[in-house]
Protein backbone atom coordinates (compact mmCIF):
# COMPACT_ATOMS: atom_id res chain seq x y z
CA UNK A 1 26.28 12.72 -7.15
CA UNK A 2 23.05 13.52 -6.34
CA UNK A 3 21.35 11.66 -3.48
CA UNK A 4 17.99 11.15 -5.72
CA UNK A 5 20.16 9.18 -7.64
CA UNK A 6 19.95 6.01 -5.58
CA UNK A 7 16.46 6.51 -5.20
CA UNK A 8 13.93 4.86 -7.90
CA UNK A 9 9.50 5.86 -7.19
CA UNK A 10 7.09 3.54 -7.99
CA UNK A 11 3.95 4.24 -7.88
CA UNK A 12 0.71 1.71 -9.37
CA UNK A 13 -2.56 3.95 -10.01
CA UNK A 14 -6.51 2.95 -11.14
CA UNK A 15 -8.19 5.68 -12.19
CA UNK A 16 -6.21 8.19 -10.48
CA UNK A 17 -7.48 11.18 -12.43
CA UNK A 18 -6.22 14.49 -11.45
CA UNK A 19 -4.66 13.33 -8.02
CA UNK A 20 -1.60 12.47 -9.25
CA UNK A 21 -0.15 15.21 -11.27
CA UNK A 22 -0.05 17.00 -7.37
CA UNK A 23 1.64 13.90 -6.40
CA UNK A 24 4.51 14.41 -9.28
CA UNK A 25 4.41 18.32 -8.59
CA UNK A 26 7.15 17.81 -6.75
CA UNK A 27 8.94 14.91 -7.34
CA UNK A 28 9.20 14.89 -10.90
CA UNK A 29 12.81 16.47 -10.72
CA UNK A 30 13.97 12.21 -9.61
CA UNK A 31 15.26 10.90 -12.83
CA UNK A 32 13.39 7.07 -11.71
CA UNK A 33 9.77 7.13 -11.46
CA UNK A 34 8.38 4.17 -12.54
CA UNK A 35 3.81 4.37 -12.93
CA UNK A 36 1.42 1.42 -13.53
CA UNK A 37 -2.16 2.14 -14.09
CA UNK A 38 -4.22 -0.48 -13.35
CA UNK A 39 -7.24 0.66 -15.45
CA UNK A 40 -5.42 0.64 -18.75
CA UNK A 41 -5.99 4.24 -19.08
CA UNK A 42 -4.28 5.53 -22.40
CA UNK A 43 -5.45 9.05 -21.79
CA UNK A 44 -3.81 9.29 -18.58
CA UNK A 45 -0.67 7.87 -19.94
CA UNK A 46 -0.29 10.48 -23.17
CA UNK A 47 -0.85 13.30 -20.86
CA UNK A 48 1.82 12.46 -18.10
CA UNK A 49 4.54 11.74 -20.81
CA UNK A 50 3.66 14.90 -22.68
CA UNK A 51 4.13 16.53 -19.30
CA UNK A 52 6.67 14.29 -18.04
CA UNK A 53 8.40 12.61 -20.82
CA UNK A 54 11.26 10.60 -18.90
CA UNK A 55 8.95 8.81 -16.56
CA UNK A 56 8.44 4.83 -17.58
CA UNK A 57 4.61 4.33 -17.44
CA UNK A 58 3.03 0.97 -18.35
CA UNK A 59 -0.12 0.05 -18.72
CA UNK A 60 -1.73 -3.17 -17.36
CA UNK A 61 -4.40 -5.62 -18.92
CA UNK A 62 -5.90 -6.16 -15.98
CA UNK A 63 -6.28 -4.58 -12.54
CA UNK A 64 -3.50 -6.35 -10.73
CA UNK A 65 -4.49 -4.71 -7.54
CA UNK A 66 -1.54 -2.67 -5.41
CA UNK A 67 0.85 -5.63 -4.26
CA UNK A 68 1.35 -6.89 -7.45
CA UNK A 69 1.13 -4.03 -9.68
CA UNK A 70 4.39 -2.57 -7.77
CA UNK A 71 5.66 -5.81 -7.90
CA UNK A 72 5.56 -5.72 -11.15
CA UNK A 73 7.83 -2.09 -11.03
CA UNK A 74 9.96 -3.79 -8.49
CA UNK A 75 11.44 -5.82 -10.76
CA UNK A 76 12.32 -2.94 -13.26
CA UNK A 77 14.36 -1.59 -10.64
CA UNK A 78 18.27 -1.19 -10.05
CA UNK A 79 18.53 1.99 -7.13
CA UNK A 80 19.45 0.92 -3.79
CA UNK A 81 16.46 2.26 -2.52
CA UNK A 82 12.20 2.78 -3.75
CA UNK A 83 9.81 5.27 -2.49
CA UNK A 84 6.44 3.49 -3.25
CA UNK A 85 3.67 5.94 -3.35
CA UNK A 86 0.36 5.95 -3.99
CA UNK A 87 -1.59 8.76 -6.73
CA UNK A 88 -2.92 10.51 -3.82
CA UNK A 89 0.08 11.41 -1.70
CA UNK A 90 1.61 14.25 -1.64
CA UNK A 91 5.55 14.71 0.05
CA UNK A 92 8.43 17.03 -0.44
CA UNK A 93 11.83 16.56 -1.91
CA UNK A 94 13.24 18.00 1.07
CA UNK A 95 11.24 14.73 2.96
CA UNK A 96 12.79 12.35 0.69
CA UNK A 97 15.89 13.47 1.33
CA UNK A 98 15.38 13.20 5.26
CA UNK A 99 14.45 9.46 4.57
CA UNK A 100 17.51 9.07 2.66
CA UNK A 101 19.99 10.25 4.69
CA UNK A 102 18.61 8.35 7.88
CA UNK A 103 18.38 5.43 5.71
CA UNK A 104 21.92 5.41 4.67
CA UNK A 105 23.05 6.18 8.53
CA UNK A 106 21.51 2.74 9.74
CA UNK A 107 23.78 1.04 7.11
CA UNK A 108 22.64 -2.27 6.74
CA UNK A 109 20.34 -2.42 9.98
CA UNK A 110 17.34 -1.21 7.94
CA UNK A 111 15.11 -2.12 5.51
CA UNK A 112 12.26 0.41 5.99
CA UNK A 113 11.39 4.20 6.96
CA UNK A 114 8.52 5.76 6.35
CA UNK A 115 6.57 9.03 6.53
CA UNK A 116 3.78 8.88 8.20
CA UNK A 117 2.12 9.88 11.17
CA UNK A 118 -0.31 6.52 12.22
CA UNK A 119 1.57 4.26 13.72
CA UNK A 120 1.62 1.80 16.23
CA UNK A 121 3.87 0.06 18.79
CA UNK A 122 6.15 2.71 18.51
CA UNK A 123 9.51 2.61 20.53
CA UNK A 124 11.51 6.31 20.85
CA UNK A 125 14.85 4.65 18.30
CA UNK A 126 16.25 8.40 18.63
CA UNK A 127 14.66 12.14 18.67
CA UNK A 128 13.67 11.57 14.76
CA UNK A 129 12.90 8.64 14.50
CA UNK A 130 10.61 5.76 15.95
CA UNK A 131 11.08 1.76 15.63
CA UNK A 132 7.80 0.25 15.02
CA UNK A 133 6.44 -3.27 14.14
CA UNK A 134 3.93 -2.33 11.45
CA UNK A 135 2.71 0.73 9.65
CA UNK A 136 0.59 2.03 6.95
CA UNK A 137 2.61 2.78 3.43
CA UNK A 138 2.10 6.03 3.08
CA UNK A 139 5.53 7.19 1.84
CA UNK A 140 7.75 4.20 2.88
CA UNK A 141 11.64 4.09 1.60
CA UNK A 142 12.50 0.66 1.06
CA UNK A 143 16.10 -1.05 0.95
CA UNK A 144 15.76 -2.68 -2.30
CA UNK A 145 18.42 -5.14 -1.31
CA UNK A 146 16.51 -6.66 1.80
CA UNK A 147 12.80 -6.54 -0.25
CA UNK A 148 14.21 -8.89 -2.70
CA UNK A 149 15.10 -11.05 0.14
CA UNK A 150 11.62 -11.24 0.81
CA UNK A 151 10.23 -11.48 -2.78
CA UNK A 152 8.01 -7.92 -2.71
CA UNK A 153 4.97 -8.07 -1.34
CA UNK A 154 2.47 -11.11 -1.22
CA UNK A 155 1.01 -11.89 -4.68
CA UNK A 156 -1.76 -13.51 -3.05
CA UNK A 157 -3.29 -10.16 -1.57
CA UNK A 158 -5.19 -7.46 -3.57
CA UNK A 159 -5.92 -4.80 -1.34
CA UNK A 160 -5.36 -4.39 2.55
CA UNK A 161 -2.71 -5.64 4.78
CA UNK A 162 0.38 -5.53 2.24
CA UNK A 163 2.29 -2.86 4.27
CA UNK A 164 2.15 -4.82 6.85
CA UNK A 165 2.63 -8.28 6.05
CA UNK A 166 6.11 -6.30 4.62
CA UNK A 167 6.87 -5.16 8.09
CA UNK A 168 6.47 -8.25 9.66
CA UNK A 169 8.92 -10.29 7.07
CA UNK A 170 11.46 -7.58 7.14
CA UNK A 171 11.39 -7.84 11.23
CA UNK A 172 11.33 -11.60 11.14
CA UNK A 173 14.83 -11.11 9.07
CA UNK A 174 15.90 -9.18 11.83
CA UNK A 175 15.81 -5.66 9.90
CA UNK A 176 14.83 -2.56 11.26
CA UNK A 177 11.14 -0.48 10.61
CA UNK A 178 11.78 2.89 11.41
CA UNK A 179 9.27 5.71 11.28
CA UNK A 180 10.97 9.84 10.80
CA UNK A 181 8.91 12.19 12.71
CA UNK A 182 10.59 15.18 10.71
CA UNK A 183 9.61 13.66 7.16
CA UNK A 184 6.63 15.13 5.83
CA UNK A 185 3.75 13.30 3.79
CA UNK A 186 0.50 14.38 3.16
CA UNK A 187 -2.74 12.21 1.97
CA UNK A 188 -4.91 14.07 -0.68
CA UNK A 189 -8.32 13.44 0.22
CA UNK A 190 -10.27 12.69 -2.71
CA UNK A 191 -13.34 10.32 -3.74
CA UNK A 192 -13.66 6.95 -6.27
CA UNK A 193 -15.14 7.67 -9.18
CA UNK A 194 -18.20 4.84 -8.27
CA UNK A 195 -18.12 5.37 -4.45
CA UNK A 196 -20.74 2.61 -3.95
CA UNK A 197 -18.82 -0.31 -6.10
CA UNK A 198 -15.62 0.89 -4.33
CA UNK A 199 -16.88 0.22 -0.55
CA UNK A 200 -18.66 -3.06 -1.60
CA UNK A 201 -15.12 -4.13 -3.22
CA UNK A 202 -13.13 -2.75 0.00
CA UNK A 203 -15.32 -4.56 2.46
CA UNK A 204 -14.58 -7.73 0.26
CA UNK A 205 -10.92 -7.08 0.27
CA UNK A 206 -10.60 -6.58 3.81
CA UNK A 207 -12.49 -9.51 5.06
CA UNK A 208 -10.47 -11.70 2.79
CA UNK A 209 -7.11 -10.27 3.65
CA UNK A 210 -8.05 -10.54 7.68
CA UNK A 211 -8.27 -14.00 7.80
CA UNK A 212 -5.26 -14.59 5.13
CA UNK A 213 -2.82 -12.27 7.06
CA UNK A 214 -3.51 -13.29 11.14
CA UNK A 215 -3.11 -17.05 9.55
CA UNK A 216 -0.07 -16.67 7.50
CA UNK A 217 1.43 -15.17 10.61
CA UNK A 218 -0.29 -15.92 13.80
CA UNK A 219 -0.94 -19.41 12.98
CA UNK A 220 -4.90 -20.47 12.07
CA UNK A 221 -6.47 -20.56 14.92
CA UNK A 222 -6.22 -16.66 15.69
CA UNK A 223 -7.24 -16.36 11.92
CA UNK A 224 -10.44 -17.95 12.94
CA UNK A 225 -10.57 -16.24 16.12
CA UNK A 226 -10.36 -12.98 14.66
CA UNK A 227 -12.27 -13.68 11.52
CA UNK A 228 -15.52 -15.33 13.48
CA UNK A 229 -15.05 -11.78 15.52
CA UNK A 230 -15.69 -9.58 12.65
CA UNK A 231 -18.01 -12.15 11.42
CA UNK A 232 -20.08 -12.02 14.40
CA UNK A 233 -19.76 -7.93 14.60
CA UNK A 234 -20.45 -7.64 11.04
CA UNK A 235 -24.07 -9.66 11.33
CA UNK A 236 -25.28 -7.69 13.74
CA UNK A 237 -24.70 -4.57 12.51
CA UNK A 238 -26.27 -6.35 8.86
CA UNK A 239 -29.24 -6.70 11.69
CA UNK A 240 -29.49 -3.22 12.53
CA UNK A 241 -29.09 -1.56 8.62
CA UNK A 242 -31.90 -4.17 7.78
CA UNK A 243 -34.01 -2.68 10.54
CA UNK A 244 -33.36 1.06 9.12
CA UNK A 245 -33.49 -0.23 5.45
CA UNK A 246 -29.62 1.31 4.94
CA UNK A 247 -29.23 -0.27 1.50
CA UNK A 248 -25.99 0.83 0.87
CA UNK A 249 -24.59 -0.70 3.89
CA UNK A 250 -26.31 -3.53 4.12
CA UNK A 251 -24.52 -4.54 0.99
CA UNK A 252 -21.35 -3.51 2.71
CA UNK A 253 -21.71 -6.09 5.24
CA UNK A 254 -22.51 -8.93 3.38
CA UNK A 255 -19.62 -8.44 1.11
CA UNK A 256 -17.61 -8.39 4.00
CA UNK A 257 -18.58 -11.61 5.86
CA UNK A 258 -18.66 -12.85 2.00
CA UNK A 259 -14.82 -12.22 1.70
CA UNK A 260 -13.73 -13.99 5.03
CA UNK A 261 -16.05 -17.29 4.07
CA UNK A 262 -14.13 -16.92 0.55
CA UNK A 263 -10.85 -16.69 2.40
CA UNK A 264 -11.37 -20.04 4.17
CA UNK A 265 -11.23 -21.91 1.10
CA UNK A 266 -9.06 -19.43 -1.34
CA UNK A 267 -5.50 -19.18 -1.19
CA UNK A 268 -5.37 -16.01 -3.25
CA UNK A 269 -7.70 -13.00 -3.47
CA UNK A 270 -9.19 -13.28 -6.60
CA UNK A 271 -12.59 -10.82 -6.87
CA UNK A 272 -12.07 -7.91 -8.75
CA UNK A 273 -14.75 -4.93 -10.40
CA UNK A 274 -14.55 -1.63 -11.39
CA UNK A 275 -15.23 1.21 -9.07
């Protein structure tokens, strides 16, 4: 049996264009892929089953944002294991199948390792691998056993913060996060296709996701605390791209401190747009 067999790849898209044929370059050969485009784009989806005809795309109605839209593959799911990816990245077979094997040595310790080379906290676990609290989901192989235990990621959250609000439920069930230094993963660099509506909606996203994730698991006060912070930062840099008339990121502010006042009184992230 092969070992791809256990392995199911989900990965949730919005106008992804030409990034992610790279991205199933080379992993197409994995029986499982599972692809949800956010932006209901029927183009996209006759051209990757023309090219690909045994990969399950789906189309959404709305954008659904990342949490939810693989949530939403999730539950299509019977492998013991998922490789969520995004369009843009770009990683190896022989990388998945580094993941897999260390994944299946920890037995029932683990419920994470990823790919990736930003990380923090990290503690030397052995000489591949590094034991981390949180980290950024760029190629992360998840037990699909211990993510139902925590019901997939936070519906509540659009963009920013998902990964780790993952990490930290998986280590509150006492289950390890593991980083492989030998597993490769690259990011394809690449612009939105509306830069300008995209970095207004991010700025949103984040402030609204700041104050929702140091809450939900530092309690409220260091939600304030750290909110009021970037708050605070945020106005007086507004101040300064006033002063040199910077349009563009004046905006960016403002959206910013917008989504952490909207975050006060929301309890889920509900501004979307198109970028």
């Amino acid at each position: 049996m092969s070992v791809y067999s256990d392995i199911s790849i989900c990965i949730v898209t919005y106008k992804a264009n030409d990034k992610i044929y790279r991205c199933l370059k080379n992993i197409y050969k994995i029986n499982k892929i599972f692809i949800l485009d956010n932006s209901q784009d029927f183009n996209l989806k006759k051209k990757i089953k023309k090219k690909y005809p045994k990969i399950n795309f789906f189309l959404s109605k709305k954008n659904l944002g990342y949490g939810v839209g693989n949530n939403y593959l999730l539950r299509k799911i019977s492998t013991k294991y998922v490789l969520i990816l995004n369009p843009d990245v770009d990683i190896k077979l022989a990388s998945i199948k580094k993941l897999y094997i260390e994944a299946e040595m920890q037995k029932n310790n683990l419920a994470l390792i990823c790919a990736t080379y930003k990380h923090e906290n990290k503690v030397n676990f052995n000489e591949n691998l590094f034991e981390v609290s949180k980290t950024a989901f760029l190629a992360p192989l998840i037990n699909m056993k211990e993510f139902r235990k925590i019901n997939f990621f936070d519906k509540n959250i659009f963009m920013y913060y998902e990964d780790w609000d993952v990490c930290y439920k998986f280590i509150k069930n006492n289950k390890k996060v593991l980083l492989h230094s030998k597993a490769k993963a690259k990011h394809i660099s690449g612009k939105s296709s509306n830069a300008e509506n995209y970095n207004r909606l991010r700025n949103f996203h984040y402030g609204w996701a700041t104050y929702y994730f140091y809450k939900k698991h530092y309690g409220l006060f260091l939600g304030i605390f750290m909110s009021t912070f970037i708050i605070i930062k945020s106005f007086l840099q507004f101040i300064y791209y006033l002063i040199i008339n910077d349009k563009a990121l004046i905006q960016n502010k403002l959206m910013l401190i917008f989504g952490i006042l909207k975050s006060f009184r929301e309890k889920k992230d509900f501004f979307r747009g198109e970028y």
